[in-house]
N, C-alpha and C. Protein backbone atom coordinates (compact mmCIF):
# COMPACT_ATOMS: atom_id res chain seq x y z
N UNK A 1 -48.92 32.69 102.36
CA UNK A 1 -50.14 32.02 101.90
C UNK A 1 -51.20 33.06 101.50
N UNK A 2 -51.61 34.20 102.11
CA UNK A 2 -52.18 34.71 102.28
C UNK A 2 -51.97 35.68 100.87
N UNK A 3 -50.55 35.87 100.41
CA UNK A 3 -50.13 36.44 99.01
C UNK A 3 -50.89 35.58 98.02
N UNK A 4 -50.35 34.39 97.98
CA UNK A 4 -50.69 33.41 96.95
C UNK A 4 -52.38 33.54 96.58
N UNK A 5 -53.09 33.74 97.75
CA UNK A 5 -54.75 33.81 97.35
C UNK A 5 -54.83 35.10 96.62
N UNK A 6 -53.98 36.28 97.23
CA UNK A 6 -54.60 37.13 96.77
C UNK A 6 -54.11 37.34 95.21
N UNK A 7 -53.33 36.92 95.10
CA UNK A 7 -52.11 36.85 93.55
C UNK A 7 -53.54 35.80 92.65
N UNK A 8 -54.26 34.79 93.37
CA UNK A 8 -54.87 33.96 92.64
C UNK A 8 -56.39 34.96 92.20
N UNK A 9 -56.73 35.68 93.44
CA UNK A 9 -57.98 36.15 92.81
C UNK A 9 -57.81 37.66 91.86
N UNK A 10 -56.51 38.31 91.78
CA UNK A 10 -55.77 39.20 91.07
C UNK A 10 -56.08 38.71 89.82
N UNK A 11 -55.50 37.62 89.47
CA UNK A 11 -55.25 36.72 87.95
C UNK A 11 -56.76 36.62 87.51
N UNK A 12 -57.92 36.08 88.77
CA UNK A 12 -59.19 35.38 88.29
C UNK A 12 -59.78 37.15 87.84
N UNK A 13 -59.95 38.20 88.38
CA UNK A 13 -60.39 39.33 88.30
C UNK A 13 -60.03 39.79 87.18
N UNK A 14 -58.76 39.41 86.83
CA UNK A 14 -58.06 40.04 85.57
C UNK A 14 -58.54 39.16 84.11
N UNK A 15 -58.88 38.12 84.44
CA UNK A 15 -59.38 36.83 83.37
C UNK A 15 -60.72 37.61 83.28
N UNK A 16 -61.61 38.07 84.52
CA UNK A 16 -62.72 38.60 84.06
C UNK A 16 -62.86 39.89 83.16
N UNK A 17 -61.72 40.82 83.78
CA UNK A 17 -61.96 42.21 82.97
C UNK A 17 -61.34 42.08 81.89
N UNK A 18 -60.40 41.01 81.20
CA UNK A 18 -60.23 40.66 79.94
C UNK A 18 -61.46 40.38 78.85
N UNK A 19 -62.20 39.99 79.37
CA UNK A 19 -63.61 39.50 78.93
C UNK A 19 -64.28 40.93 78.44
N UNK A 20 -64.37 42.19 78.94
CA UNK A 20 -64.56 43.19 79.22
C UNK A 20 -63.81 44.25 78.79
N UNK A 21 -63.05 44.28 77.82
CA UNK A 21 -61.88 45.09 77.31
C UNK A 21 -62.82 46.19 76.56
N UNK A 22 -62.65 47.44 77.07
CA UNK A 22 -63.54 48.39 75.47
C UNK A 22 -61.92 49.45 75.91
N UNK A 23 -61.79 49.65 74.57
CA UNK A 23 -61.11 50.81 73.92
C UNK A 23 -61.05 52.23 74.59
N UNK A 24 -60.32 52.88 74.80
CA UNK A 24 -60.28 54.24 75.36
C UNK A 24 -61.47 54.46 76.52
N UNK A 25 -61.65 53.57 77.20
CA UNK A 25 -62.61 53.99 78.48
C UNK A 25 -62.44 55.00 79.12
N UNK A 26 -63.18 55.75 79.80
CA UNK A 26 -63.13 56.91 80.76
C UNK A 26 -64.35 56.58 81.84
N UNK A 27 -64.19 56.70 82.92
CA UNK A 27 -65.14 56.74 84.11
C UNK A 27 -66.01 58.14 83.64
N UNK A 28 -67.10 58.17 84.12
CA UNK A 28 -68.32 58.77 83.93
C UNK A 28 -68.94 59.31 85.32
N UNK A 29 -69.21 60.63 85.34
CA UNK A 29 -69.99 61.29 86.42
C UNK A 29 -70.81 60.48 86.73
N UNK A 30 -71.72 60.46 88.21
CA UNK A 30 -73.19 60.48 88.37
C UNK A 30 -74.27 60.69 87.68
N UNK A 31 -73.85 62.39 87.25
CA UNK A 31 -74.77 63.23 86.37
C UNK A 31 -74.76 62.49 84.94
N UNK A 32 -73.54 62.46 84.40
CA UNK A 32 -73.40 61.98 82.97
C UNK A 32 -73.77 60.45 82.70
N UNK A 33 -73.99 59.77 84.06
CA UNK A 33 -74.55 58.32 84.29
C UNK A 33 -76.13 58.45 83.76
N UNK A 34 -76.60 59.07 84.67
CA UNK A 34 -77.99 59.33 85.14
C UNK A 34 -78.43 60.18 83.75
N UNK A 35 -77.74 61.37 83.27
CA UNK A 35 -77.98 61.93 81.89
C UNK A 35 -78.37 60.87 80.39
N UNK A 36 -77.49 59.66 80.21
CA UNK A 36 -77.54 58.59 79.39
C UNK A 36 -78.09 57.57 79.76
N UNK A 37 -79.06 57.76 80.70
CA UNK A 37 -79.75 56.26 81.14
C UNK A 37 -81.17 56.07 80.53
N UNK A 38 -81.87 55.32 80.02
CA UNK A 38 -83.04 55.31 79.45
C UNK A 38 -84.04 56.05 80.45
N UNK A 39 -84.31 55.29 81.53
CA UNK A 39 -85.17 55.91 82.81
C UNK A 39 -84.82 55.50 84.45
N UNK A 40 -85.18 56.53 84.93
CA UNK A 40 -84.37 56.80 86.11
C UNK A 40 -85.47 56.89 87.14
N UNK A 41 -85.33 56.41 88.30
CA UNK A 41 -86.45 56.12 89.08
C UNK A 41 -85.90 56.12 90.46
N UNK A 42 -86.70 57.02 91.70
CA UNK A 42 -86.18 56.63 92.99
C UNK A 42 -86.61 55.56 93.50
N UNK A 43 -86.16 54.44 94.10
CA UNK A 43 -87.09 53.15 94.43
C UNK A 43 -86.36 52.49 96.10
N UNK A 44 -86.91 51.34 96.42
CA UNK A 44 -86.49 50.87 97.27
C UNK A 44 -86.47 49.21 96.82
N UNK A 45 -85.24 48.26 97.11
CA UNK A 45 -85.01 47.00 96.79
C UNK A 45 -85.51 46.19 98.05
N UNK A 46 -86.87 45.47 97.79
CA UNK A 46 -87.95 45.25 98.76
C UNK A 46 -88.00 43.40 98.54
N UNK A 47 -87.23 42.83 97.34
CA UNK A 47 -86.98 41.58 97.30
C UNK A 47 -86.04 40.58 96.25
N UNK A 48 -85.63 39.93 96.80
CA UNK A 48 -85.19 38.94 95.56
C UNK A 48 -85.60 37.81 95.51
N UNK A 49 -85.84 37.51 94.41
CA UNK A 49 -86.31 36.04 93.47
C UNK A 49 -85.67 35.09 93.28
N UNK A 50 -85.13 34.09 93.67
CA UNK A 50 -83.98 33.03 93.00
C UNK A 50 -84.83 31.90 92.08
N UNK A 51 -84.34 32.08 90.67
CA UNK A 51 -84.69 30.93 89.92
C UNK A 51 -83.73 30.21 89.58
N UNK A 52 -83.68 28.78 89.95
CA UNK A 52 -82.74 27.58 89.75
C UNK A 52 -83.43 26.80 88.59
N UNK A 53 -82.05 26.69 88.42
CA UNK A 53 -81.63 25.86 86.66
C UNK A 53 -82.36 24.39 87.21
N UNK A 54 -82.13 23.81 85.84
CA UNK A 54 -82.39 22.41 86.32
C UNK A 54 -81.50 21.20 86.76
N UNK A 55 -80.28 21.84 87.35
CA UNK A 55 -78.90 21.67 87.97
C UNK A 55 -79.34 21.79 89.59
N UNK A 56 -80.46 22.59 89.93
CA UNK A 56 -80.73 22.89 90.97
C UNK A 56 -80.23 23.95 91.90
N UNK A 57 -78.81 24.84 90.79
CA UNK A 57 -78.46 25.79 91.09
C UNK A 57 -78.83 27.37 90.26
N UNK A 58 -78.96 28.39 91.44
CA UNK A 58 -79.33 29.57 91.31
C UNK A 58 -79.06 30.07 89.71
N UNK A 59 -79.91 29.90 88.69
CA UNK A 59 -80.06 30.32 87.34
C UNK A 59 -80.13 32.12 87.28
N UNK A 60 -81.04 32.49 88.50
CA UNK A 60 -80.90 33.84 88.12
C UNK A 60 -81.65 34.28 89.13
N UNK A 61 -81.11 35.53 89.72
CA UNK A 61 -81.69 36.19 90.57
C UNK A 61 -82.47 37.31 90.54
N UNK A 62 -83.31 37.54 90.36
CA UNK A 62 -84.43 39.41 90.01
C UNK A 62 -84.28 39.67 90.89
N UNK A 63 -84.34 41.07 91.19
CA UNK A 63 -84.75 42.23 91.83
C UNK A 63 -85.77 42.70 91.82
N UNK A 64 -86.20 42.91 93.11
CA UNK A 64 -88.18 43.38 93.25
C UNK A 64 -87.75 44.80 93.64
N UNK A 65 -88.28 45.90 92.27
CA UNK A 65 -87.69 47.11 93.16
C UNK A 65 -89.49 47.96 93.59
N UNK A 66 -89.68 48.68 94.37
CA UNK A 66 -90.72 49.40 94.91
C UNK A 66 -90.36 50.62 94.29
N UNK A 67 -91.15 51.16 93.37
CA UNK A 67 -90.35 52.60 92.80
C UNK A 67 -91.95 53.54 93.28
N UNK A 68 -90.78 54.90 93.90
CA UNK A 68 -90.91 55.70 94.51
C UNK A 68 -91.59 56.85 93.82
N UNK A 69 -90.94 57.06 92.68
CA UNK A 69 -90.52 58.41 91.59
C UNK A 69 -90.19 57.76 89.97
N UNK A 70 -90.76 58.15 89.58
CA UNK A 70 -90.51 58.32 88.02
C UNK A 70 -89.36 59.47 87.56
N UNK A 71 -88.47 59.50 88.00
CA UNK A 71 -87.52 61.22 87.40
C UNK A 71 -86.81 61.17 86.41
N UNK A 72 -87.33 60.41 85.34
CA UNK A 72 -86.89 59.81 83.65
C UNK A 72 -87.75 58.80 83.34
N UNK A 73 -88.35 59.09 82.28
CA UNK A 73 -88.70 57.91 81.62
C UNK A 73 -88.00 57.87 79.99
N UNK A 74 -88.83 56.70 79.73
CA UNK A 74 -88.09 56.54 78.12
C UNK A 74 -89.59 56.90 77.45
N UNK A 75 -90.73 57.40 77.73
CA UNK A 75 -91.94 57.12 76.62
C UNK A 75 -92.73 56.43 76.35
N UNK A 76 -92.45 55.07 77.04
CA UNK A 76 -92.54 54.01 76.57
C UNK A 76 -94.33 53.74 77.80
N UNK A 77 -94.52 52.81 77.88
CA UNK A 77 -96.07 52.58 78.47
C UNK A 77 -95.53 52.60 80.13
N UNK A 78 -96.66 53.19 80.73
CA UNK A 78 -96.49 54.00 82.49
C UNK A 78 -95.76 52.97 83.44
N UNK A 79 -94.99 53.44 83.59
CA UNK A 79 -93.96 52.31 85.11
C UNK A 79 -95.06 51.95 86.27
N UNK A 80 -95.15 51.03 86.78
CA UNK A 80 -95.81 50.57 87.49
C UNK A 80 -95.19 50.55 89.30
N UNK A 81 -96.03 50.54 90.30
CA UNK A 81 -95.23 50.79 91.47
C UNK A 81 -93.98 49.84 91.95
N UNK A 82 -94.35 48.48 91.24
CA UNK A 82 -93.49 47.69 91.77
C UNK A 82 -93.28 46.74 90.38
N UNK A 83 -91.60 46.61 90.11
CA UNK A 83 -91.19 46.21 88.70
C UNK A 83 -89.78 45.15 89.23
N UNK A 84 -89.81 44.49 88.24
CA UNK A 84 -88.77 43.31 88.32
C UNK A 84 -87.82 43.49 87.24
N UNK A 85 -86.95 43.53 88.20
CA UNK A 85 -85.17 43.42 87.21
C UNK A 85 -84.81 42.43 86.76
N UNK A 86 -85.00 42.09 85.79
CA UNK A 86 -84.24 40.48 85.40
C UNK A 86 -83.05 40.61 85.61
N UNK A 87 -82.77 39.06 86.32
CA UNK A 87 -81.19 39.15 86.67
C UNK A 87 -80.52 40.27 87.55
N UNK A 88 -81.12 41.21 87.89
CA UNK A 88 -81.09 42.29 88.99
C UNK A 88 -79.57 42.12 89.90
N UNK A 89 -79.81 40.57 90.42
CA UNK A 89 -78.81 40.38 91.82
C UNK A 89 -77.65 39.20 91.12
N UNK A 90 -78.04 38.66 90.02
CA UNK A 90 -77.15 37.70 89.11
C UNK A 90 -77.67 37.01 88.21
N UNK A 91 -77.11 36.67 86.98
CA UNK A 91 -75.56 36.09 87.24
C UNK A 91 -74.97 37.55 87.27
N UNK A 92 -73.39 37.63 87.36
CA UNK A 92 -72.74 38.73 87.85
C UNK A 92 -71.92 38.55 86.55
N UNK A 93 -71.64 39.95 85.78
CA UNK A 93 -71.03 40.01 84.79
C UNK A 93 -69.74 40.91 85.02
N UNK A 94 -68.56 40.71 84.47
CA UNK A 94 -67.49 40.96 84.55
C UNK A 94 -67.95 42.80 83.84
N UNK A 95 -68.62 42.99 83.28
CA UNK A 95 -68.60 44.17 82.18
C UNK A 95 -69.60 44.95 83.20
N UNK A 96 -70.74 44.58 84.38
CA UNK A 96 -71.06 45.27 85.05
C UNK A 96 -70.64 45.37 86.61
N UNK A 97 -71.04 46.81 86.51
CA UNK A 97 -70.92 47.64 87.79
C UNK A 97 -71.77 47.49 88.71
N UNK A 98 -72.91 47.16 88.17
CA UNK A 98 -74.42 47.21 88.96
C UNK A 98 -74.91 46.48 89.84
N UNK A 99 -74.83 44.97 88.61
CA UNK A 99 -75.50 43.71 89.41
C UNK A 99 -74.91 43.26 90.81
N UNK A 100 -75.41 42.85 91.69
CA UNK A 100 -75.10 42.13 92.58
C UNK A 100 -74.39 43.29 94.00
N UNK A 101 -74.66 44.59 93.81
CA UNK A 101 -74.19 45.43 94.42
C UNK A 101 -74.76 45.91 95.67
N UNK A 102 -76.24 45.77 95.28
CA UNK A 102 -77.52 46.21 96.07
C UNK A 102 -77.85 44.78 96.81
N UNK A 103 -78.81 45.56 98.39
CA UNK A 103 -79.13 44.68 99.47
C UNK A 103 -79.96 44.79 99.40
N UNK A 104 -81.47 43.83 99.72
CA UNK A 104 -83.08 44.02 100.29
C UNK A 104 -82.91 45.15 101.39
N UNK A 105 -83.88 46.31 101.05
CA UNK A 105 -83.66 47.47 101.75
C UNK A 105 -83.44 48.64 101.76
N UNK A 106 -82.07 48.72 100.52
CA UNK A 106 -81.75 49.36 99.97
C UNK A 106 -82.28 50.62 99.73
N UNK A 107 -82.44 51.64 99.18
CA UNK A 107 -83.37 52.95 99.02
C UNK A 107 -82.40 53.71 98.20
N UNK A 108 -82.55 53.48 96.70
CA UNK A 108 -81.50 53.76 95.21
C UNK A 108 -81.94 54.83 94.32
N UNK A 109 -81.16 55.40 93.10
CA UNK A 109 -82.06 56.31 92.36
C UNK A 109 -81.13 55.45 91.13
N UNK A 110 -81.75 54.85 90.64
CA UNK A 110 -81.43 53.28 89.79
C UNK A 110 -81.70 53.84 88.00
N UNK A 111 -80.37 53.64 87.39
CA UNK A 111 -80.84 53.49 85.75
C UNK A 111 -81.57 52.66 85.17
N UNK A 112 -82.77 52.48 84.61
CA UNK A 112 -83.22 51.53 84.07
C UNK A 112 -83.23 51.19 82.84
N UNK A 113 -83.88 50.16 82.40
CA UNK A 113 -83.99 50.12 80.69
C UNK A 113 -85.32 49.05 80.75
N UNK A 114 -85.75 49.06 79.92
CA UNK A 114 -86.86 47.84 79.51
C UNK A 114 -86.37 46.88 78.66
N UNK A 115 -86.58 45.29 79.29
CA UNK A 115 -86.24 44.20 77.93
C UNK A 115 -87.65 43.79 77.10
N UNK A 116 -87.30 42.87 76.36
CA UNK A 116 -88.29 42.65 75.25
C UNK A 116 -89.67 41.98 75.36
N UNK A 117 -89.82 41.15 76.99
CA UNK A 117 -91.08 41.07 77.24
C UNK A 117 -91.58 42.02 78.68
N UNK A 118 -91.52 43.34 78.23
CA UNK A 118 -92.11 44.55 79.29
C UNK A 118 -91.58 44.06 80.43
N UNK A 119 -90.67 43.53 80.84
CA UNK A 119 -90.00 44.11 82.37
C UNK A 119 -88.51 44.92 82.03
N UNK A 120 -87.69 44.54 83.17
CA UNK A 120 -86.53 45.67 83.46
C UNK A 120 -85.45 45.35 83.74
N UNK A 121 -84.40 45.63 83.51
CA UNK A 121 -82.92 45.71 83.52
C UNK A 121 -82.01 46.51 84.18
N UNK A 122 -80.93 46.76 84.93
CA UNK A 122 -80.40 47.87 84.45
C UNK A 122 -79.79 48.43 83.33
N UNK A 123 -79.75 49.43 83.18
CA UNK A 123 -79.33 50.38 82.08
C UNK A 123 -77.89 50.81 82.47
N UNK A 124 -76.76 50.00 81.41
CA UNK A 124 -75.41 50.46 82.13
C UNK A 124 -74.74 50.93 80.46
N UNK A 125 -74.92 51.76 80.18
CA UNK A 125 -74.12 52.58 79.03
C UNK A 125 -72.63 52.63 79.22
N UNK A 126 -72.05 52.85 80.60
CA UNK A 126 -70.65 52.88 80.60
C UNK A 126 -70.15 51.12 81.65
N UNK A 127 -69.50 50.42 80.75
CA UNK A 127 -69.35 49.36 81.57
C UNK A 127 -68.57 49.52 82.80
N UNK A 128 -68.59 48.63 83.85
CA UNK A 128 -67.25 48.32 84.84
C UNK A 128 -68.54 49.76 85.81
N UNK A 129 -69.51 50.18 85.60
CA UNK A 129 -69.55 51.43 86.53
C UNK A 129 -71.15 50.62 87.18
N UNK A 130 -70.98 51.27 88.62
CA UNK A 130 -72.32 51.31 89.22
C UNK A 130 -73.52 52.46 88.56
N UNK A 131 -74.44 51.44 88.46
CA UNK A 131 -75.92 52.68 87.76
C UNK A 131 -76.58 52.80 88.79
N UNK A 132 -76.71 52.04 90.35
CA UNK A 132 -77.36 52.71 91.24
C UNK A 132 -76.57 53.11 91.99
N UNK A 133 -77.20 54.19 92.61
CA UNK A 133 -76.55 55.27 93.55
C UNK A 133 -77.71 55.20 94.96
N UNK A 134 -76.81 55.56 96.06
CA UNK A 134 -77.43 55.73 97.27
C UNK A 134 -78.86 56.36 97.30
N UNK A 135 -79.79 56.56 97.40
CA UNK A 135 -80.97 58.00 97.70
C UNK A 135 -80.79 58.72 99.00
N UNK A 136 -79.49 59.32 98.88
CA UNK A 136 -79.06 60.08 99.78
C UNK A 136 -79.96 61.10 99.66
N UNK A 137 -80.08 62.49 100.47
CA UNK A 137 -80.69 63.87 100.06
C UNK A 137 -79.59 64.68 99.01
N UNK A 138 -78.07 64.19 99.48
CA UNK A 138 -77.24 64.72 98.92
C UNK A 138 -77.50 64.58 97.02
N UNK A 139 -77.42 63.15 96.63
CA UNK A 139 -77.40 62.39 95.56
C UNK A 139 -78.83 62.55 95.06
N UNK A 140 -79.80 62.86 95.83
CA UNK A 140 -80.93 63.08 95.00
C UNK A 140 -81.15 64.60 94.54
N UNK A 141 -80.58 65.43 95.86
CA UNK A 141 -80.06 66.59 95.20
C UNK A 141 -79.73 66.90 93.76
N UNK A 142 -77.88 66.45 93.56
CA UNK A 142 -77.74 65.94 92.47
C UNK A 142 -78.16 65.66 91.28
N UNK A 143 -79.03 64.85 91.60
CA UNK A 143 -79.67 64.41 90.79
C UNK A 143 -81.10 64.94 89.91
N UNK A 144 -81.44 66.32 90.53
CA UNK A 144 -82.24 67.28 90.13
C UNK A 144 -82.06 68.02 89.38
N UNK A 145 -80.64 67.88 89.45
CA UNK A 145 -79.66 69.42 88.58
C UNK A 145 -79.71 68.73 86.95
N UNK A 146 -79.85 67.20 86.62
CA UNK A 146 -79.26 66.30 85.73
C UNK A 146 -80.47 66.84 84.38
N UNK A 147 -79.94 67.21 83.44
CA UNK A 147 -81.06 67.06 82.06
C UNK A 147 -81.60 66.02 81.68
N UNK A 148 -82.61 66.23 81.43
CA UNK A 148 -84.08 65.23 81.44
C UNK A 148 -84.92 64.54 82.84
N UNK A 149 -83.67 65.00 83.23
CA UNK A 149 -84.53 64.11 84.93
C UNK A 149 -85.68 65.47 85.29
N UNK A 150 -86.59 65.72 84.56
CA UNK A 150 -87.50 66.96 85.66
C UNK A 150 -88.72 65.97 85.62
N UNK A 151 -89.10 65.09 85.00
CA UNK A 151 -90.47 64.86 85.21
C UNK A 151 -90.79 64.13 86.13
N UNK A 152 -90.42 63.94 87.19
CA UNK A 152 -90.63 63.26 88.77
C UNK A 152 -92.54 62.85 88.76
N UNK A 153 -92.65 61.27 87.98
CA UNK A 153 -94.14 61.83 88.26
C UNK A 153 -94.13 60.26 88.93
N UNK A 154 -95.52 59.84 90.02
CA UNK A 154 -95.67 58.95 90.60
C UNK A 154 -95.52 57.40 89.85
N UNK A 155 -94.99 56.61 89.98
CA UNK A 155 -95.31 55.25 89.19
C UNK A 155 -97.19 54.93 89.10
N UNK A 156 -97.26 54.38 88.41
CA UNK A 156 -98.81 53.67 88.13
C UNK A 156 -99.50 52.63 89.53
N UNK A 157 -100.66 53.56 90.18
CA UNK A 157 -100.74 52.71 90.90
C UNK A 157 -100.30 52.92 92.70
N UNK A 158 -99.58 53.82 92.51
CA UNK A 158 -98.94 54.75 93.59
C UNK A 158 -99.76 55.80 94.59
N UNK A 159 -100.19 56.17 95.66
CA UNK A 159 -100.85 56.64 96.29
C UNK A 159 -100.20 58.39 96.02
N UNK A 160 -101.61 59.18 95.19
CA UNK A 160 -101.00 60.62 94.78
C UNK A 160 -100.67 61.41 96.30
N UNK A 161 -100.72 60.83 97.72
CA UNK A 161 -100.49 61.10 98.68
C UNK A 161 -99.27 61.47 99.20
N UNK A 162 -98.58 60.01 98.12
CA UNK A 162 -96.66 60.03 98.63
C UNK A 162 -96.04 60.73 97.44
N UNK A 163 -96.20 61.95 96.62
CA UNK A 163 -95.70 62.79 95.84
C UNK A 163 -94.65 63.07 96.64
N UNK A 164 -94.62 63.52 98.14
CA UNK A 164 -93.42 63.87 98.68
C UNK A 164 -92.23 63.32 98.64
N UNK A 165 -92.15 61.95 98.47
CA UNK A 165 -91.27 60.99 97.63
C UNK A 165 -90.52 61.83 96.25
N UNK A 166 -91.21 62.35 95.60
CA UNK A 166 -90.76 63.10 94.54
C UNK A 166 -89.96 64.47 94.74
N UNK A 167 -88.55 64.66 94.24
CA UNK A 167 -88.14 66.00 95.21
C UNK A 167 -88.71 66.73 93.96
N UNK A 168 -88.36 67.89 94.25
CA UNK A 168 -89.33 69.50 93.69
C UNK A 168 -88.22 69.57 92.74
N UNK A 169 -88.05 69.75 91.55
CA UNK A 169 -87.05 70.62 90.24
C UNK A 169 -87.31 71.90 90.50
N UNK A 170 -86.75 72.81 90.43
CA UNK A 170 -86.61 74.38 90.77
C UNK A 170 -85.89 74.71 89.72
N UNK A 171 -84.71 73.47 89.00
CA UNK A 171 -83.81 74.37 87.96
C UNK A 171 -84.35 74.59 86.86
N UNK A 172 -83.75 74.98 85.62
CA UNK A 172 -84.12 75.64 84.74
C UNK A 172 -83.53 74.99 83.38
N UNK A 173 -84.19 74.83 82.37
CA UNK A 173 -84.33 74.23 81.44
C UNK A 173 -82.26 74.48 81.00
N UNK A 174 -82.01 75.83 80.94
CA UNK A 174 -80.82 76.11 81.05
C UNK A 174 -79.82 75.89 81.25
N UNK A 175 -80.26 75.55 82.43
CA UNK A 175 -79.33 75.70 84.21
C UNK A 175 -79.22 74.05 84.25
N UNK A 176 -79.44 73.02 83.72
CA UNK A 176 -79.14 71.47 84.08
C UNK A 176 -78.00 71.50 83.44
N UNK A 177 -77.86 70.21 84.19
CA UNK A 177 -76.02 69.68 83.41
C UNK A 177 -76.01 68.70 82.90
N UNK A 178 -75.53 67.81 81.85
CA UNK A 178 -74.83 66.95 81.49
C UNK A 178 -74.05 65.92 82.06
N UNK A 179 -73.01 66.80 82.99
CA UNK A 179 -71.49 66.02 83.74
C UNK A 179 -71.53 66.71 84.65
N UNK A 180 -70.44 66.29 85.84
CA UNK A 180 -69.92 67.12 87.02
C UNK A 180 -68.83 68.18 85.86
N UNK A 181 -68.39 69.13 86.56
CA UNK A 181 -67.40 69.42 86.38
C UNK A 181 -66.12 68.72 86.07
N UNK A 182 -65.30 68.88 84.90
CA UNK A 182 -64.26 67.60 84.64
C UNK A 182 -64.22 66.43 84.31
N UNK A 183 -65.95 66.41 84.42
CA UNK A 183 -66.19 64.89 84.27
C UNK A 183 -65.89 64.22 83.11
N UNK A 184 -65.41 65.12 82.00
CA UNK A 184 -65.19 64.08 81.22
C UNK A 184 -63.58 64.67 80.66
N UNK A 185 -62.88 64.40 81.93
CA UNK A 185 -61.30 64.41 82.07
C UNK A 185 -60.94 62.86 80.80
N UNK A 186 -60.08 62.90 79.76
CA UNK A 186 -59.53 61.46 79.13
C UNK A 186 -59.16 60.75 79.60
N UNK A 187 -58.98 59.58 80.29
CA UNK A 187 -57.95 58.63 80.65
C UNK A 187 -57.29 57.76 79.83
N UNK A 188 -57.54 57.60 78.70
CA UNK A 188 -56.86 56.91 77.66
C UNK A 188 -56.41 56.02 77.50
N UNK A 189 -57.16 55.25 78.69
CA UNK A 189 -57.15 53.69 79.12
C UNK A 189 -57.96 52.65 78.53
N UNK A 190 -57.88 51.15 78.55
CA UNK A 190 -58.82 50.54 78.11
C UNK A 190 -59.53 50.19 79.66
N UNK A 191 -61.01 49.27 80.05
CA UNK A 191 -61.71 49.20 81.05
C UNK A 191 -60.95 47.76 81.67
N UNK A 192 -59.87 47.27 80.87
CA UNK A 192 -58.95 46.07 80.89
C UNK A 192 -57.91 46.78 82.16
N UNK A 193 -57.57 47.65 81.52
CA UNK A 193 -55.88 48.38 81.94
C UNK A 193 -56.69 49.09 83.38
N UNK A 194 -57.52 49.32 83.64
CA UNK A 194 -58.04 50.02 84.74
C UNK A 194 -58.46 49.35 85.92
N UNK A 195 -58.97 48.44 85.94
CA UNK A 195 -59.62 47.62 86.52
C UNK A 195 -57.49 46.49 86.94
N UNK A 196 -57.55 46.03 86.26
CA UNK A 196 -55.96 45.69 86.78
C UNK A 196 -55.34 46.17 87.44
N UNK A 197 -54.99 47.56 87.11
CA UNK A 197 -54.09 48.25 87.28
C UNK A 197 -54.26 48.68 89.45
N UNK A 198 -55.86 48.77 89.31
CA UNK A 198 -56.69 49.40 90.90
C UNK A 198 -56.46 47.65 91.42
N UNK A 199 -56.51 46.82 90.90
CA UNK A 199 -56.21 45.19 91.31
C UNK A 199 -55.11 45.31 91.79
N UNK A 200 -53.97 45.51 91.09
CA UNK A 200 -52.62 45.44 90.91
C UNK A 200 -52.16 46.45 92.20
N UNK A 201 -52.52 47.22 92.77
CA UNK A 201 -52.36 48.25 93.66
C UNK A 201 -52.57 48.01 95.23
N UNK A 202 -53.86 47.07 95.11
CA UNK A 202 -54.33 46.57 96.45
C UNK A 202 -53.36 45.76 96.54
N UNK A 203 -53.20 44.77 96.05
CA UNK A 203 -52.20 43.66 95.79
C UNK A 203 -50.90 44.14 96.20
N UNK A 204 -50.22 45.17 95.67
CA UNK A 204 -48.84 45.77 96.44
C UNK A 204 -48.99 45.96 97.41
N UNK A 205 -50.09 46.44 98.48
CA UNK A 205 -50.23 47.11 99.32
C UNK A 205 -50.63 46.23 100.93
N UNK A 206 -50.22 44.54 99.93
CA UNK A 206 -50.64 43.72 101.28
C UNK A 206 -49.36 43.55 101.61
C-alpha cells in the first residue's frame, strides 16, 4: 500500500515537472544564484498574509519579509524595511524552488525582483532551484565574495544603529566570483529528466 501512494505521488510530481520542462538545464551555484538575481537582501520572514478567493479558499499567500541589508539592488527607488512578496508562501508552482519553502522566523539572504505595482517577488532565473538561502555566517560569508553584492546599505527607514546587520566586503573588485568552482559543470539534462529521475530514486529505495 504504502508503494502504491508513493508510485501515485511519483506520477503527480512528474505531471508537475512536465509542466516545467526547459531544455538543457544545469543546477546553478549559490554564488551564480545570488550573481543573476535582480536584488539581494538579508531579511527575516516575520509574517504571512492569506488572501481567500471568493470560494473561500486560500487565493494567495504573501510573505512579510523584515529586511536587514540591502547587498544588491536593481536601481530602482530605495527598499524599504519591511516589503511584501506577492504570493511569497503560494500558490506553489511546479517551475519554483522558492515558494512555499520558508517558515515565519526564518532569517534568509533572499533573491528578489520587483512586480509592476512596486512590491516583490522572488527572483528565480534558474527554475526547479531555491533563491533563499539560510543567513548562516557561513552563507553570508559566501555571499560577500559574489559580484555586485558589495553595496550592503540599510533598507529605508532602518535604524543606522543596526549597520552591524550588514557584513563588511573586504574583497576586491577583482577578487569576486561569478560561480563556485565547477559550478557550471553541463548536465545535459532537461529540468523534466532531473527532477524524475531524483523522484524515481527515492521511489527505488522504499
Amino acid at each position: 500500500m504504502r508503494n502504491i501512494v508513493f508510485c501515485f505521488g511519483f506520477l503527480t510530481g512528474l505531471q508537475m515537472a512536465l509542466g516545467c520542462s526547459v531544455t538543457n538545464w544545469r543546477a546553478w551555484s549559490m554564488e551564480e544564484r545570488l550573481y543573476k538575481s535582480s536584488i539581494v537582501v538579508i531579511a527575516k520572514d516575520i509574517r504571512h498574509v492569506t488572501l481567500n478567493g471568493t470560494d473561500g479558499y486560500p487565493e494567495r499567500i504573501d510573505v512579510i519579509l523584515q529586511v536587514y541589508c540591502v547587498m544588491k539592488s536593481d536601481g530602482g527607488a530605495t527598499i524599504p524595511e519591511t516589503i511584501t512578496l506577492y504570493g511569497g508562501a503560494y500558490p506553489i508552482s511546479s517551475c519554483s524552488g522558492t515558494v512555499g519553502n520558508q517558515k515565519v522566523g526564518d532569517e534568509i539572504i533572499a533573491s528578489l525582483t520587483r512586480t509592476t505595482d512596486g512590491n516583490y517577488t522572488w527572483d528565480e532565473p534558474n527554475v526547479s532551484q531555491s533563491f533563499a538561502f539560510n543567513a548562516t555566517e557561513q552563507n553570508i560569508q559566501i555571499a560577500t565574495t559574489v559580484c555586485g553584492l558589495g553595496s550592503n546599505t540599510l533598507p529605508a527607514g532602518r535604524d543606522p544603529a543596526l549597520i552591524s546587520k550588514c557584513p563588511n566586503v573586504t574583497i576586491s573588485r577583482d577578487q569576486c566570483v561569478t560561480s563556485s568552482s565547477g559550478a557550471f559543470g553541463y548536465f545535459g539534462v532537461s529540468a523534466t529528466t532531473w527532477i524524475a529521475t531524483s523522484m524515481l530514486t527515492v521511489l527505488l529505495k522504499l
